[in-house]
N, C-alpha and C. Protein backbone atom coordinates (compact mmCIF):
# COMPACT_ATOMS: atom_id res chain seq x y z
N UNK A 1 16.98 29.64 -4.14
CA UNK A 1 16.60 28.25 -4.33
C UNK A 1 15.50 28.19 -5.38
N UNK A 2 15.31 27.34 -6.55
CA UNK A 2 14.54 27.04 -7.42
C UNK A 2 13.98 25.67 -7.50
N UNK A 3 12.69 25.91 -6.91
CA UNK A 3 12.37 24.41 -6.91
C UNK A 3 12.04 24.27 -8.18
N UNK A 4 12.06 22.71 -8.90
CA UNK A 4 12.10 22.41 -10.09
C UNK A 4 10.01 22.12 -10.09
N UNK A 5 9.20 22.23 -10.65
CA UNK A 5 8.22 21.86 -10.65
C UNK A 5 7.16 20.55 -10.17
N UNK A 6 7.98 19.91 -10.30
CA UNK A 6 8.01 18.49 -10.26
C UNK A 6 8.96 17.79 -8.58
N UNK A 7 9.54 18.82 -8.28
CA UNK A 7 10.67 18.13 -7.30
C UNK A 7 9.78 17.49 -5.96
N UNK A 8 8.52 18.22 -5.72
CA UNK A 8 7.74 17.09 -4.67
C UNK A 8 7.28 15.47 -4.63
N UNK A 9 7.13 15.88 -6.21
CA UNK A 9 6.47 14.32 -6.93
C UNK A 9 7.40 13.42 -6.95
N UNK A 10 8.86 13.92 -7.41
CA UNK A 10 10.42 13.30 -7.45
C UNK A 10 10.71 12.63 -6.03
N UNK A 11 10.79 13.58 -5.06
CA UNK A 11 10.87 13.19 -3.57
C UNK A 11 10.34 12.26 -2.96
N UNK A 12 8.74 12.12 -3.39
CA UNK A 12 8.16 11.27 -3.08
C UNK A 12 8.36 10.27 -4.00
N UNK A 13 8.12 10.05 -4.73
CA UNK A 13 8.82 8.81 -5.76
C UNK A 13 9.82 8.02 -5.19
N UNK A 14 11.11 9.11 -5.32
CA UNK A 14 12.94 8.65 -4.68
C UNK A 14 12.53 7.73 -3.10
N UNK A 15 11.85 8.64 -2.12
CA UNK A 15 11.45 8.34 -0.76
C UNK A 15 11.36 6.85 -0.72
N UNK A 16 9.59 7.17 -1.87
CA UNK A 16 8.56 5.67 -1.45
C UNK A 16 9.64 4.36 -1.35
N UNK A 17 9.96 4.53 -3.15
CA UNK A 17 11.17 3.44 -3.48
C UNK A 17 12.28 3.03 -2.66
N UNK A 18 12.96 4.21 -2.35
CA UNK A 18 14.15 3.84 -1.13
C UNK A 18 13.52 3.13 0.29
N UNK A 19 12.12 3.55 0.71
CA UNK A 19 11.74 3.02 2.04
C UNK A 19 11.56 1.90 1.94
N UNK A 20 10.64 1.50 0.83
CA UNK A 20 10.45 -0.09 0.35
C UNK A 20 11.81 -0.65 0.28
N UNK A 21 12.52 -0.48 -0.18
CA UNK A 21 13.85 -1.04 -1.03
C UNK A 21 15.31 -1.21 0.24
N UNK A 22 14.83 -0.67 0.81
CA UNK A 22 16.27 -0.06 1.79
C UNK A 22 15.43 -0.72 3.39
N UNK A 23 14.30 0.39 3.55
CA UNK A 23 14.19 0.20 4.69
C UNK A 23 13.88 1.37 5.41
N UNK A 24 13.33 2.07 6.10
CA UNK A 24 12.96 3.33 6.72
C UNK A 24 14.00 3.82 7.32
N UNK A 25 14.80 2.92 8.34
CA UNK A 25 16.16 3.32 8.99
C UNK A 25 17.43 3.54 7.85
N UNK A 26 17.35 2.84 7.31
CA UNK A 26 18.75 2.82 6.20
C UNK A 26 18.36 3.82 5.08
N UNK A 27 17.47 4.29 5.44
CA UNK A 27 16.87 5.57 4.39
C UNK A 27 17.40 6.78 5.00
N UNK A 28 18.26 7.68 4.08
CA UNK A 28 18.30 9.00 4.85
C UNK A 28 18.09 10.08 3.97
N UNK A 29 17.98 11.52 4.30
CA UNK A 29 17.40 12.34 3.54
C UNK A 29 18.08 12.82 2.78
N UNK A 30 19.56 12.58 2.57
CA UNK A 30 20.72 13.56 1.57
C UNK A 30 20.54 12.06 0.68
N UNK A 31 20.01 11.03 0.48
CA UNK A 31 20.39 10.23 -0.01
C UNK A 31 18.83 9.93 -1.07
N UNK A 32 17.64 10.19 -0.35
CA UNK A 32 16.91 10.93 -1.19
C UNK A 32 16.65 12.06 -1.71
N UNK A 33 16.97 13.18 -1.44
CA UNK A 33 17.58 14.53 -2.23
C UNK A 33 18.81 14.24 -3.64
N UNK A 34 19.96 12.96 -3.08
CA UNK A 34 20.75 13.13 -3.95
C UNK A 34 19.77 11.81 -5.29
N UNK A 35 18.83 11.39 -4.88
CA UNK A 35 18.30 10.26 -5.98
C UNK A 35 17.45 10.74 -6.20
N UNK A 36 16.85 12.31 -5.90
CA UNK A 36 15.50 12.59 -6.22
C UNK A 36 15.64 13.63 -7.63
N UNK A 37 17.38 14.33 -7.50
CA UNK A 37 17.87 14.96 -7.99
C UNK A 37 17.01 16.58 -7.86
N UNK A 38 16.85 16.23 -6.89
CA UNK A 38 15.88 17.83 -6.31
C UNK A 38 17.23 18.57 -5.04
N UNK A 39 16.79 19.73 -5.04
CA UNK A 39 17.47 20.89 -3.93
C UNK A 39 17.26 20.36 -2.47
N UNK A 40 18.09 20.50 -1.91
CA UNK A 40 17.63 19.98 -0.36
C UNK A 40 16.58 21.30 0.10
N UNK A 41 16.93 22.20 -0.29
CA UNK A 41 15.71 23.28 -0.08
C UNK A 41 14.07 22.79 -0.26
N UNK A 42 14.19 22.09 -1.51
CA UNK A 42 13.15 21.30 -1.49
C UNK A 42 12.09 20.41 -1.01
N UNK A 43 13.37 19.59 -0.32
CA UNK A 43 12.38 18.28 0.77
C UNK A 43 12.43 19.13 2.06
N UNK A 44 12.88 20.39 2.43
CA UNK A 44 12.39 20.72 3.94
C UNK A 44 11.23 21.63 3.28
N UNK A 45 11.34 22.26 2.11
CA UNK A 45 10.00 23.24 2.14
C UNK A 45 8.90 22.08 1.86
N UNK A 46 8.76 21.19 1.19
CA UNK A 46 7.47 20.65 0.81
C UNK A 46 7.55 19.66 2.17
N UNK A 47 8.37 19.12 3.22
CA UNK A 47 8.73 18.41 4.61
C UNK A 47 9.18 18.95 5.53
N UNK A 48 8.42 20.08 6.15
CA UNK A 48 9.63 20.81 7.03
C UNK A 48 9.46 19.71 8.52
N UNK A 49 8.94 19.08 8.79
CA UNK A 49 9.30 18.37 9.82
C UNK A 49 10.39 16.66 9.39
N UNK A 50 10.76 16.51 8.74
CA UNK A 50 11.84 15.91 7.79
C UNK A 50 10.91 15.03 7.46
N UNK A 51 11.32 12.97 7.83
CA UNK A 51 12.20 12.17 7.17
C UNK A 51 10.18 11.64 7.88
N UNK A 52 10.35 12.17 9.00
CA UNK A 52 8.72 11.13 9.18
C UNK A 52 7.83 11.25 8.92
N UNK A 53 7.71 12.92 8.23
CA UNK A 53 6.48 13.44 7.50
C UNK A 53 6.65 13.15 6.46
N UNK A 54 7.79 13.00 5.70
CA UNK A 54 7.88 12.56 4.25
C UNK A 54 7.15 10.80 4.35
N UNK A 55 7.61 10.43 5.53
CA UNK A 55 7.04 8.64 5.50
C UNK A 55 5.85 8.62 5.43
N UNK A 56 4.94 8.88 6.39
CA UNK A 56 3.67 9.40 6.33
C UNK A 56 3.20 9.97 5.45
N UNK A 57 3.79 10.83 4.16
CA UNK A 57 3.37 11.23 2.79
C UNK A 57 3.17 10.22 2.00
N UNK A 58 4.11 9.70 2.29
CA UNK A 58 4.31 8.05 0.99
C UNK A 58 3.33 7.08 1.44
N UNK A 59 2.94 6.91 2.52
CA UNK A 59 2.20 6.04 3.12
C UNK A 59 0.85 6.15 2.43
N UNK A 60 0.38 7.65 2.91
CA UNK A 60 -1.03 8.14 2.43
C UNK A 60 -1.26 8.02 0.78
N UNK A 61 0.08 8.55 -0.07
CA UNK A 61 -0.14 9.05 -1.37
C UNK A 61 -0.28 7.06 -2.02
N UNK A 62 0.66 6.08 -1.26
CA UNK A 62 0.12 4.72 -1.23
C UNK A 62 -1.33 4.35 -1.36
N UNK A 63 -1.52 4.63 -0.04
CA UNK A 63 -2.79 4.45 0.84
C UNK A 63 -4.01 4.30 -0.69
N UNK A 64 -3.81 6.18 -0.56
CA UNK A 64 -5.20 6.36 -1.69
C UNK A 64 -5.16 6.09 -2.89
N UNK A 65 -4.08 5.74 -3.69
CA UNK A 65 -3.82 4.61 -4.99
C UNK A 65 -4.64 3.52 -5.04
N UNK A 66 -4.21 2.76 -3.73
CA UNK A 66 -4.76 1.55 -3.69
C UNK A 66 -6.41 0.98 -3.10
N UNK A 67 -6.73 2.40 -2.55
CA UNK A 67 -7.89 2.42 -1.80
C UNK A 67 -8.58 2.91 -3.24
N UNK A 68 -8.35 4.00 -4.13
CA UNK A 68 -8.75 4.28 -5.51
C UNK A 68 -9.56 2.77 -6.13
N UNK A 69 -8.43 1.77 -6.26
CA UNK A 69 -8.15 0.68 -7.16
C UNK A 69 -9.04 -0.20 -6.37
N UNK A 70 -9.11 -0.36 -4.87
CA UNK A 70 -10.12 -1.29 -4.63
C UNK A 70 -11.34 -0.63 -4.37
N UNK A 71 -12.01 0.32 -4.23
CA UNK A 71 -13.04 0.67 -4.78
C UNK A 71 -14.03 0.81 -5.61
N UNK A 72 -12.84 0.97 -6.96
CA UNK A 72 -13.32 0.81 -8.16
C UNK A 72 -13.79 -0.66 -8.64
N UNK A 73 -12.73 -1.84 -7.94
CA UNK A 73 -13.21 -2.90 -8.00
C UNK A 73 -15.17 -2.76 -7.64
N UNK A 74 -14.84 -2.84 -6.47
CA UNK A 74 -15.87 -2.73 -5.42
C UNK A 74 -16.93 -2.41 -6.09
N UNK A 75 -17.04 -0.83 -6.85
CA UNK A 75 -17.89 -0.34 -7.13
C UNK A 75 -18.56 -1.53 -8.81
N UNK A 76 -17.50 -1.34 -9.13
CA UNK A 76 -17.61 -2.06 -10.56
C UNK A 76 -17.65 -3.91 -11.17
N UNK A 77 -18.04 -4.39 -9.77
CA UNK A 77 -18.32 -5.58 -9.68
C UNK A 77 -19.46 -6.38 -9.28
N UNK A 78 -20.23 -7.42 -9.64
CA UNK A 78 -20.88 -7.91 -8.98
C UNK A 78 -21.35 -8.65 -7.37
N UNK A 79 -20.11 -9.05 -7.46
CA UNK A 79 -20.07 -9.33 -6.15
C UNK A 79 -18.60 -8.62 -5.57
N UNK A 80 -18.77 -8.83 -3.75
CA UNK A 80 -17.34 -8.46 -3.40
C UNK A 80 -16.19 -9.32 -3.55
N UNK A 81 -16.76 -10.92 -3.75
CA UNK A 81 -15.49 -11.90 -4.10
C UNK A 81 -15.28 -11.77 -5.43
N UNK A 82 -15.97 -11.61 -6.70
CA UNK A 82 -15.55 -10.94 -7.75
C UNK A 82 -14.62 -9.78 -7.53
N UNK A 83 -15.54 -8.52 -7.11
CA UNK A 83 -14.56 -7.56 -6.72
C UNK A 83 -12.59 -7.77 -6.41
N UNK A 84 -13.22 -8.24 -5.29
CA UNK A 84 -11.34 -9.05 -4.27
C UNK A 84 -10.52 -9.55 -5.85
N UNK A 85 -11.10 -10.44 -6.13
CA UNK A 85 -10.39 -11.67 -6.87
C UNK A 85 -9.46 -10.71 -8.35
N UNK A 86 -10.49 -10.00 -8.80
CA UNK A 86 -10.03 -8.59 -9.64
C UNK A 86 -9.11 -7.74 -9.49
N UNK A 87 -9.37 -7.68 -8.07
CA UNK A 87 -8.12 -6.73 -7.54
C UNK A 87 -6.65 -7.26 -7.32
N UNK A 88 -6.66 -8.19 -7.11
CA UNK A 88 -5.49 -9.08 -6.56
C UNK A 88 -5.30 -9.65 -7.73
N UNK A 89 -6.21 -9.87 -9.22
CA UNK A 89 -5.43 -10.74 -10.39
C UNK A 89 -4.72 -8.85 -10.99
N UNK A 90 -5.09 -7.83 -10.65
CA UNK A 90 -4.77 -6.58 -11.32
C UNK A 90 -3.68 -5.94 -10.30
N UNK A 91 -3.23 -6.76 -9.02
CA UNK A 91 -1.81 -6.61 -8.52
C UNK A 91 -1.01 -7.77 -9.29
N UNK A 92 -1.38 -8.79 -9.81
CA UNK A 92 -0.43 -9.68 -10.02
C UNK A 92 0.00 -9.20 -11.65
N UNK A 93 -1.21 -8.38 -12.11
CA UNK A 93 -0.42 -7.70 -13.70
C UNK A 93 0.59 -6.77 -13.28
N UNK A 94 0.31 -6.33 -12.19
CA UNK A 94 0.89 -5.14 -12.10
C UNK A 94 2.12 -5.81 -11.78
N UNK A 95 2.75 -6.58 -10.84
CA UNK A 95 4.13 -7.45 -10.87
C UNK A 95 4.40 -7.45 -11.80
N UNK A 96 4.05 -8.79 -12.88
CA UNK A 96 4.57 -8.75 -13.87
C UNK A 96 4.97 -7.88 -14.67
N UNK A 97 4.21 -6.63 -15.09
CA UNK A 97 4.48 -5.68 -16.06
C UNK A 97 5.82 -4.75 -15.33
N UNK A 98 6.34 -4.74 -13.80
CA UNK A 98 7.40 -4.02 -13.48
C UNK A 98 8.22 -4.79 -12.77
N UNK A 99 8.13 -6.36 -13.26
CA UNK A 99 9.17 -7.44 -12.97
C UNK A 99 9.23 -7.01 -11.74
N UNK A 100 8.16 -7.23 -10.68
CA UNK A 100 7.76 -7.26 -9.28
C UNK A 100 9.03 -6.16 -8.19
N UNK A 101 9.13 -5.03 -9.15
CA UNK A 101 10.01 -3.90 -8.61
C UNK A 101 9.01 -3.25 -8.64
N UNK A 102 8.63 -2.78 -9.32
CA UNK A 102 7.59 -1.45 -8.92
C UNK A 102 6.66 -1.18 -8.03
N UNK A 103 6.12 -2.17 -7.45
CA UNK A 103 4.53 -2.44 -6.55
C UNK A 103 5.27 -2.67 -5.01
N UNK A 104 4.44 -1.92 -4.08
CA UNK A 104 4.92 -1.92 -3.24
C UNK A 104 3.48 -2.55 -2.36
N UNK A 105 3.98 -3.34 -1.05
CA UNK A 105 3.24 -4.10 -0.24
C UNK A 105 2.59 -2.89 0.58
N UNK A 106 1.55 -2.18 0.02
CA UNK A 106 0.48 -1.31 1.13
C UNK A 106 1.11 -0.80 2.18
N UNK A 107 1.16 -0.91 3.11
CA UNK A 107 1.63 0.06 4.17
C UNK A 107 2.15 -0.99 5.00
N UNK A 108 2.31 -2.33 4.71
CA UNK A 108 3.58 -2.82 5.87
C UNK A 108 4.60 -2.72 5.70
N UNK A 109 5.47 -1.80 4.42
CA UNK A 109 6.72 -1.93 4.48
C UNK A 109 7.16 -1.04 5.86
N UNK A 110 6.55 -0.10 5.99
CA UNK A 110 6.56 1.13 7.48
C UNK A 110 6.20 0.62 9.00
N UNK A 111 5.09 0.03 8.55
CA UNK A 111 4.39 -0.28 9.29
C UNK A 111 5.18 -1.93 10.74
N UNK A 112 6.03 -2.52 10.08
CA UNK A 112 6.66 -3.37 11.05
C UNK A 112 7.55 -2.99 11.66
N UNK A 113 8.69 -1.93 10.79
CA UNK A 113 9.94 -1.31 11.01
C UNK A 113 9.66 -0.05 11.88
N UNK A 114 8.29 0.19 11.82
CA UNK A 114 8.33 1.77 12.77
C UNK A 114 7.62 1.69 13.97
N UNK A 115 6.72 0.26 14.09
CA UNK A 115 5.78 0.72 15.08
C UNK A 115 6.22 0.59 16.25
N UNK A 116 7.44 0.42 16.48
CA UNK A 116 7.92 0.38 18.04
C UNK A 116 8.54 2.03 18.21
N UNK A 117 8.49 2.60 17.58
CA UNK A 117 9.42 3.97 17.74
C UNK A 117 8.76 5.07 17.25
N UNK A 118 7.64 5.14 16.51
CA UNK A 118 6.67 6.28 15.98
C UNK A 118 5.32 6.11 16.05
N UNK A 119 4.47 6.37 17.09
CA UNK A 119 3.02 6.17 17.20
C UNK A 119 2.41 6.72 15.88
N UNK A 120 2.58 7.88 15.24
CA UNK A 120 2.09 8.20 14.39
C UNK A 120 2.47 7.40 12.84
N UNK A 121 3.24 6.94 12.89
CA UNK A 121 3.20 6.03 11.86
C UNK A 121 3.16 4.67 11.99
N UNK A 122 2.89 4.60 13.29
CA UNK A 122 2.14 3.46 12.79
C UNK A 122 0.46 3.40 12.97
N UNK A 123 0.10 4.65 13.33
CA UNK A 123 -1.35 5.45 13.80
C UNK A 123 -1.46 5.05 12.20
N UNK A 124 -0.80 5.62 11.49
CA UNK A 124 -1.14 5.92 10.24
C UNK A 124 -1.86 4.85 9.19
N UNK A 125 -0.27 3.74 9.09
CA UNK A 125 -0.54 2.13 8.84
C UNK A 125 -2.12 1.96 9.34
N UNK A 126 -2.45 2.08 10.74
CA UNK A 126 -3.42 1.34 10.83
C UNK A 126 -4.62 1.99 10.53
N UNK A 127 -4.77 3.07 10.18
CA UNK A 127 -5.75 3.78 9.77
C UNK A 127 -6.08 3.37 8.07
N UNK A 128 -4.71 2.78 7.76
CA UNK A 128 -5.24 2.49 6.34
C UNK A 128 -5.70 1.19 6.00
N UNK A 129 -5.30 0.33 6.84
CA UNK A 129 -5.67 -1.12 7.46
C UNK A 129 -7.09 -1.35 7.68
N UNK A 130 -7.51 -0.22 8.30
CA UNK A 130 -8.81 0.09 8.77
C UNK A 130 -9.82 0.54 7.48
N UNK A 131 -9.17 1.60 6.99
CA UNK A 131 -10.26 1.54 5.60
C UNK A 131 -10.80 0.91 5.02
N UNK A 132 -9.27 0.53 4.32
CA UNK A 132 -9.89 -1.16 3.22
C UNK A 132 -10.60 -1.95 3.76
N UNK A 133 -10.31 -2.61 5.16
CA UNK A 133 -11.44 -3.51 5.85
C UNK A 133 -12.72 -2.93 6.01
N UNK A 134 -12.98 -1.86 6.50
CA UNK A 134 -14.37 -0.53 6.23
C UNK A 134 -15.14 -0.84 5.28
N UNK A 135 -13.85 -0.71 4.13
CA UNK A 135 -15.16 -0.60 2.58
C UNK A 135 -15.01 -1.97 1.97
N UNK A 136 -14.45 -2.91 2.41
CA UNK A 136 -14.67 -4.75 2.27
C UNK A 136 -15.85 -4.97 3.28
N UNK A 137 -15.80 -4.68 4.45
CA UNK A 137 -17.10 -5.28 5.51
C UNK A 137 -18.29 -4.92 4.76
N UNK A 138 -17.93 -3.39 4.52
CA UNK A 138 -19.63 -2.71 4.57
C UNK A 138 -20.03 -3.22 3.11
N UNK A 139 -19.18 -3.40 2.05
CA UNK A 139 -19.33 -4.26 0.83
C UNK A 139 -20.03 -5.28 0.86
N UNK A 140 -19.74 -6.47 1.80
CA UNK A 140 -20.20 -7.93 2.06
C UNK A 140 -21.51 -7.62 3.32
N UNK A 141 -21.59 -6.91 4.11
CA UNK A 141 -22.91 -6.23 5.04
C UNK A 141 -24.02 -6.25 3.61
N UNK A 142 -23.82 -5.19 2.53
CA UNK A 142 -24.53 -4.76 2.03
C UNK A 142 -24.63 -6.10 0.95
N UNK A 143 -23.65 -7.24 0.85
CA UNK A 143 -24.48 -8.60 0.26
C UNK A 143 -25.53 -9.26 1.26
N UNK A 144 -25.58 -8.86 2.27
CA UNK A 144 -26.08 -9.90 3.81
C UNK A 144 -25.58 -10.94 4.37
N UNK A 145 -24.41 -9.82 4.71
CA UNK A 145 -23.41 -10.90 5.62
C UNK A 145 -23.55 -10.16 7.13
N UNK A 146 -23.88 -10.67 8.14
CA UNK A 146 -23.87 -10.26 9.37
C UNK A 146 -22.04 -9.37 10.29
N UNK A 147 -22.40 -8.22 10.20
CA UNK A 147 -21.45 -7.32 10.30
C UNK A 147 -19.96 -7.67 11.17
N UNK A 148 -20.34 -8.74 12.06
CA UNK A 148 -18.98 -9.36 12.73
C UNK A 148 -18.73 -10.27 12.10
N UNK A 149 -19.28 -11.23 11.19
CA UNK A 149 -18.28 -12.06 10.38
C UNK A 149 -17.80 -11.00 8.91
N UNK A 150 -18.19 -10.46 8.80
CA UNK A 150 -17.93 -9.54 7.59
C UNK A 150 -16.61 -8.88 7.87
N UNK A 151 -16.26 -8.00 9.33
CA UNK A 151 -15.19 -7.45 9.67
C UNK A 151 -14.32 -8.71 9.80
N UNK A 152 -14.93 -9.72 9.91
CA UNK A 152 -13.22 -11.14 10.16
C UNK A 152 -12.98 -11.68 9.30
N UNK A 153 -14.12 -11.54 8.32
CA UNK A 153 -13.52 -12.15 6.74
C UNK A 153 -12.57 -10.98 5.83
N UNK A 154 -13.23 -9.39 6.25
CA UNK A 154 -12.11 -8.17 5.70
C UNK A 154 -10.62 -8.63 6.02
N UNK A 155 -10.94 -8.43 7.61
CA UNK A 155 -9.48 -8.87 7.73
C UNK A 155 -8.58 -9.68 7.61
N UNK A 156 -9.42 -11.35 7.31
CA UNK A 156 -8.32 -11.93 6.65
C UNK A 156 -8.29 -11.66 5.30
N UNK A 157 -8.88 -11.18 4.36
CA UNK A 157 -8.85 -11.08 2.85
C UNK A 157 -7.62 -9.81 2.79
N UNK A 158 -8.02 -8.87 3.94
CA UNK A 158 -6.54 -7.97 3.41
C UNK A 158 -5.08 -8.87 4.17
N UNK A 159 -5.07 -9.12 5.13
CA UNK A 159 -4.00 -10.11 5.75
C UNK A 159 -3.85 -11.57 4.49
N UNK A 160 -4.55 -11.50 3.47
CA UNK A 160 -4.13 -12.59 2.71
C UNK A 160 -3.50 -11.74 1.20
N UNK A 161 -3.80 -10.42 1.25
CA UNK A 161 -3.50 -9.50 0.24
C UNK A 161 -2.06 -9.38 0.39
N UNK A 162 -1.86 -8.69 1.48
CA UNK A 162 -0.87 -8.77 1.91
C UNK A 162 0.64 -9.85 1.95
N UNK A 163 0.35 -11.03 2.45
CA UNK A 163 1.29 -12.03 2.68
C UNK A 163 1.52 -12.35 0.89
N UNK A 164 0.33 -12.57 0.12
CA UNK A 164 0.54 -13.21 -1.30
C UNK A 164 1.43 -12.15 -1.84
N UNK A 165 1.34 -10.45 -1.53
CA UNK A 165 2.48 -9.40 -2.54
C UNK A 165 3.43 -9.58 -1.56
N UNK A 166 3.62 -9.82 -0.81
CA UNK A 166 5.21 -10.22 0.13
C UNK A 166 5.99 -11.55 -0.91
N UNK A 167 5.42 -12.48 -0.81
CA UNK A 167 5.65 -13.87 -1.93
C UNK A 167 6.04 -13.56 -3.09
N UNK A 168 4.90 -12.92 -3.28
CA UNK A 168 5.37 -12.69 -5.17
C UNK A 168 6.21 -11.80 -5.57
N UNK A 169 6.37 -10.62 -4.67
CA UNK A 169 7.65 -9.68 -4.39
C UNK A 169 8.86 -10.60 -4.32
N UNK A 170 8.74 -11.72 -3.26
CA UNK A 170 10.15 -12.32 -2.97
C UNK A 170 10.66 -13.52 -4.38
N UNK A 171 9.53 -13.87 -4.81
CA UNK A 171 9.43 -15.19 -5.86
C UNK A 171 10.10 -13.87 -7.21
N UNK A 172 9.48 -13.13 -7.25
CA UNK A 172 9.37 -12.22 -8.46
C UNK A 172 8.50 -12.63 -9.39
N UNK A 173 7.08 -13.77 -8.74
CA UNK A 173 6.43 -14.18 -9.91
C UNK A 173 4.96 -13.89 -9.66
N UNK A 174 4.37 -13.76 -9.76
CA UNK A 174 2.95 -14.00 -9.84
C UNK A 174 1.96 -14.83 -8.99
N UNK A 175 2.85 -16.35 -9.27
CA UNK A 175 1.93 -17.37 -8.43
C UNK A 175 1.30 -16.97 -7.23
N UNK A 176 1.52 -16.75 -5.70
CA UNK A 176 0.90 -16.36 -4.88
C UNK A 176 0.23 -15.45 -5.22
N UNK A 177 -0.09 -14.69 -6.08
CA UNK A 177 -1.27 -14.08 -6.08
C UNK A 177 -2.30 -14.32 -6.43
N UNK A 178 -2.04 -15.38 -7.36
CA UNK A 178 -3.18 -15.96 -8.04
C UNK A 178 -3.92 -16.91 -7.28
N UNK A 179 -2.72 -17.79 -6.22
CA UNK A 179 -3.15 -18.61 -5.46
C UNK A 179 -4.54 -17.74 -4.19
N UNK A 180 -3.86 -16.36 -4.07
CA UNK A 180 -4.49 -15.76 -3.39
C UNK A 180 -6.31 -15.57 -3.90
N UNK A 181 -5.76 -15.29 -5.20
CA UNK A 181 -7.34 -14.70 -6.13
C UNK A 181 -7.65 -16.12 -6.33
N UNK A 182 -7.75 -18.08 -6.21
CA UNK A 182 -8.29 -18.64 -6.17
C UNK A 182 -8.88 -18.71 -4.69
N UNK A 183 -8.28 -18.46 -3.46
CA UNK A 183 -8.96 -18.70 -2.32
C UNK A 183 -9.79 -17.61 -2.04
N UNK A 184 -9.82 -16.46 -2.22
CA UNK A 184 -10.66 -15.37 -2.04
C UNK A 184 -12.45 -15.78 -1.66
N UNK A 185 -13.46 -16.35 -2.80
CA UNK A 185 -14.18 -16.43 -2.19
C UNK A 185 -14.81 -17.71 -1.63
N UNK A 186 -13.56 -18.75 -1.56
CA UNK A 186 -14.08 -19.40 -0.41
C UNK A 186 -13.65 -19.09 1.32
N UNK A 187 -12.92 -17.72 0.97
CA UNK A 187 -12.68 -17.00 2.37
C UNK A 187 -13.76 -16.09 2.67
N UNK A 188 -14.05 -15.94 1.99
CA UNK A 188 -15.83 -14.74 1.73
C UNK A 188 -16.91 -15.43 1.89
N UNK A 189 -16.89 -16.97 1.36
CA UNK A 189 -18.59 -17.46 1.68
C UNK A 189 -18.87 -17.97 3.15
C-alpha cells in the first residue's frame, strides 16, 4: 500500500464536504475513499476506528479554522462587537467568493444528525460551542460586562452566527449575514 502524501488532507477534505453535503448517515466510507481518490488502506491507517473518528476529525480540523478566525478578530479589534461584526462580514466574503458551497455551518451540520446516537460527537459539537462562547464572554467580561450576561449574550451571538450561515447557505446570498453583522452589537450592548 502507498499512501499518496497528501491522502489524509484529501480524506478529510472528500469527508468534511460529503458530511455537509450528503449528511453523516448517507455518507459512507468507500464513497469517500472513491472521491478522495486515496487507497482504502489509507482512511483505516490515518482512521482506524472508521467513519466516527473521521467525523470528529472534520469537526475539530473545522472547529480550529474558525476558532483561528474568531480570535484573530478578537484579538485584532477594538471592541468585541467590532470584533463579531468582522467576523460574520468575513463569513459572508467567504460565501460569496465560493458561491456559498464552500463554507460550512461550524459544527451543526454533525451536531443535529448525530446527537441522538453518538455521545461523543456530539460531546464534541458541544465542546466547540463552548469555546467560542469562552473566548466571546471572557472578551466582553474583559470590556465590563458582568460574567452572566456576557455568557447569554455569547450564546446568542453564536446561535445568531449560526442560523444567518444556515440562510445564506440556503439563499446562496449574503443577505442574512449582513443582517446578522447589523444586529450584532445591539445584541452585545
Amino acid at each position: 500500500m502507498s499512501n499518496k502524501p497528501n491522502s489524509r488532507e484529501a480524506i478529510l477534505d472528500t469527508a468534511s464536504r460529503l458530511f455537509f453535503t450528503q449528511g453523516y448517515h448517507a455518507t459512507g466510507l468507500n464513497q469517500i475513499i472513491k472521491d478522495s481518490d486515496t487507497p482504502k488502506g489509507s482512511l483505516y491507517h490515518y482512521f482506524p476506528n472508521g467513519k466516527e473518528q473521521l467525523a470528529l476529525t472534520c469537526i475539530n480540523r473545522t472547529s480550529d479554522a474558525v476558532t483561528q478566525k474568531l480570535r484573530c478578530e478578537l484579538d485584532n479589534n477594538r471592541t468585541t462587537a467590532d470584533a463579531l461584526v468582522a467576523f460574520v462580514l468575513g463569513m459572508a466574503m467567504d460565501g460569496v467568493n465560493s458561491s456559498f458551497k464552500g463554507i460550512v455551518p461550524f459544527s451543526s451540520w454533525v451536531a443535529v444528525e448525530t446527537s441522538c446516537i453518538s455521545e461523543d460527537l456530539r460531546n464534541t459539537c458541544q465542546s466547540v460551542f463552548m469555546e467560542w462562547q469562552g473566548d466571546i464572554t471572557a472578551s466582553l467580561v474583559k470590556e465590563g460586562a458582568e460574567p452572566e450576561s456576557a455568557e447569554v449574550k455569547a450564546s446568542a451571538v453564536i446561535s445568531l452566527f449560526e442560523g444567518a450561515l444556515h440562510q445564506a447557505m440556503t439563499f446562496r446570498n449574503e443577505q442574512p449575514l449582513l443582517a446578522a453583522a447589523r444586529v450584532i452589537p445591539a445584541v452585545l450592548s
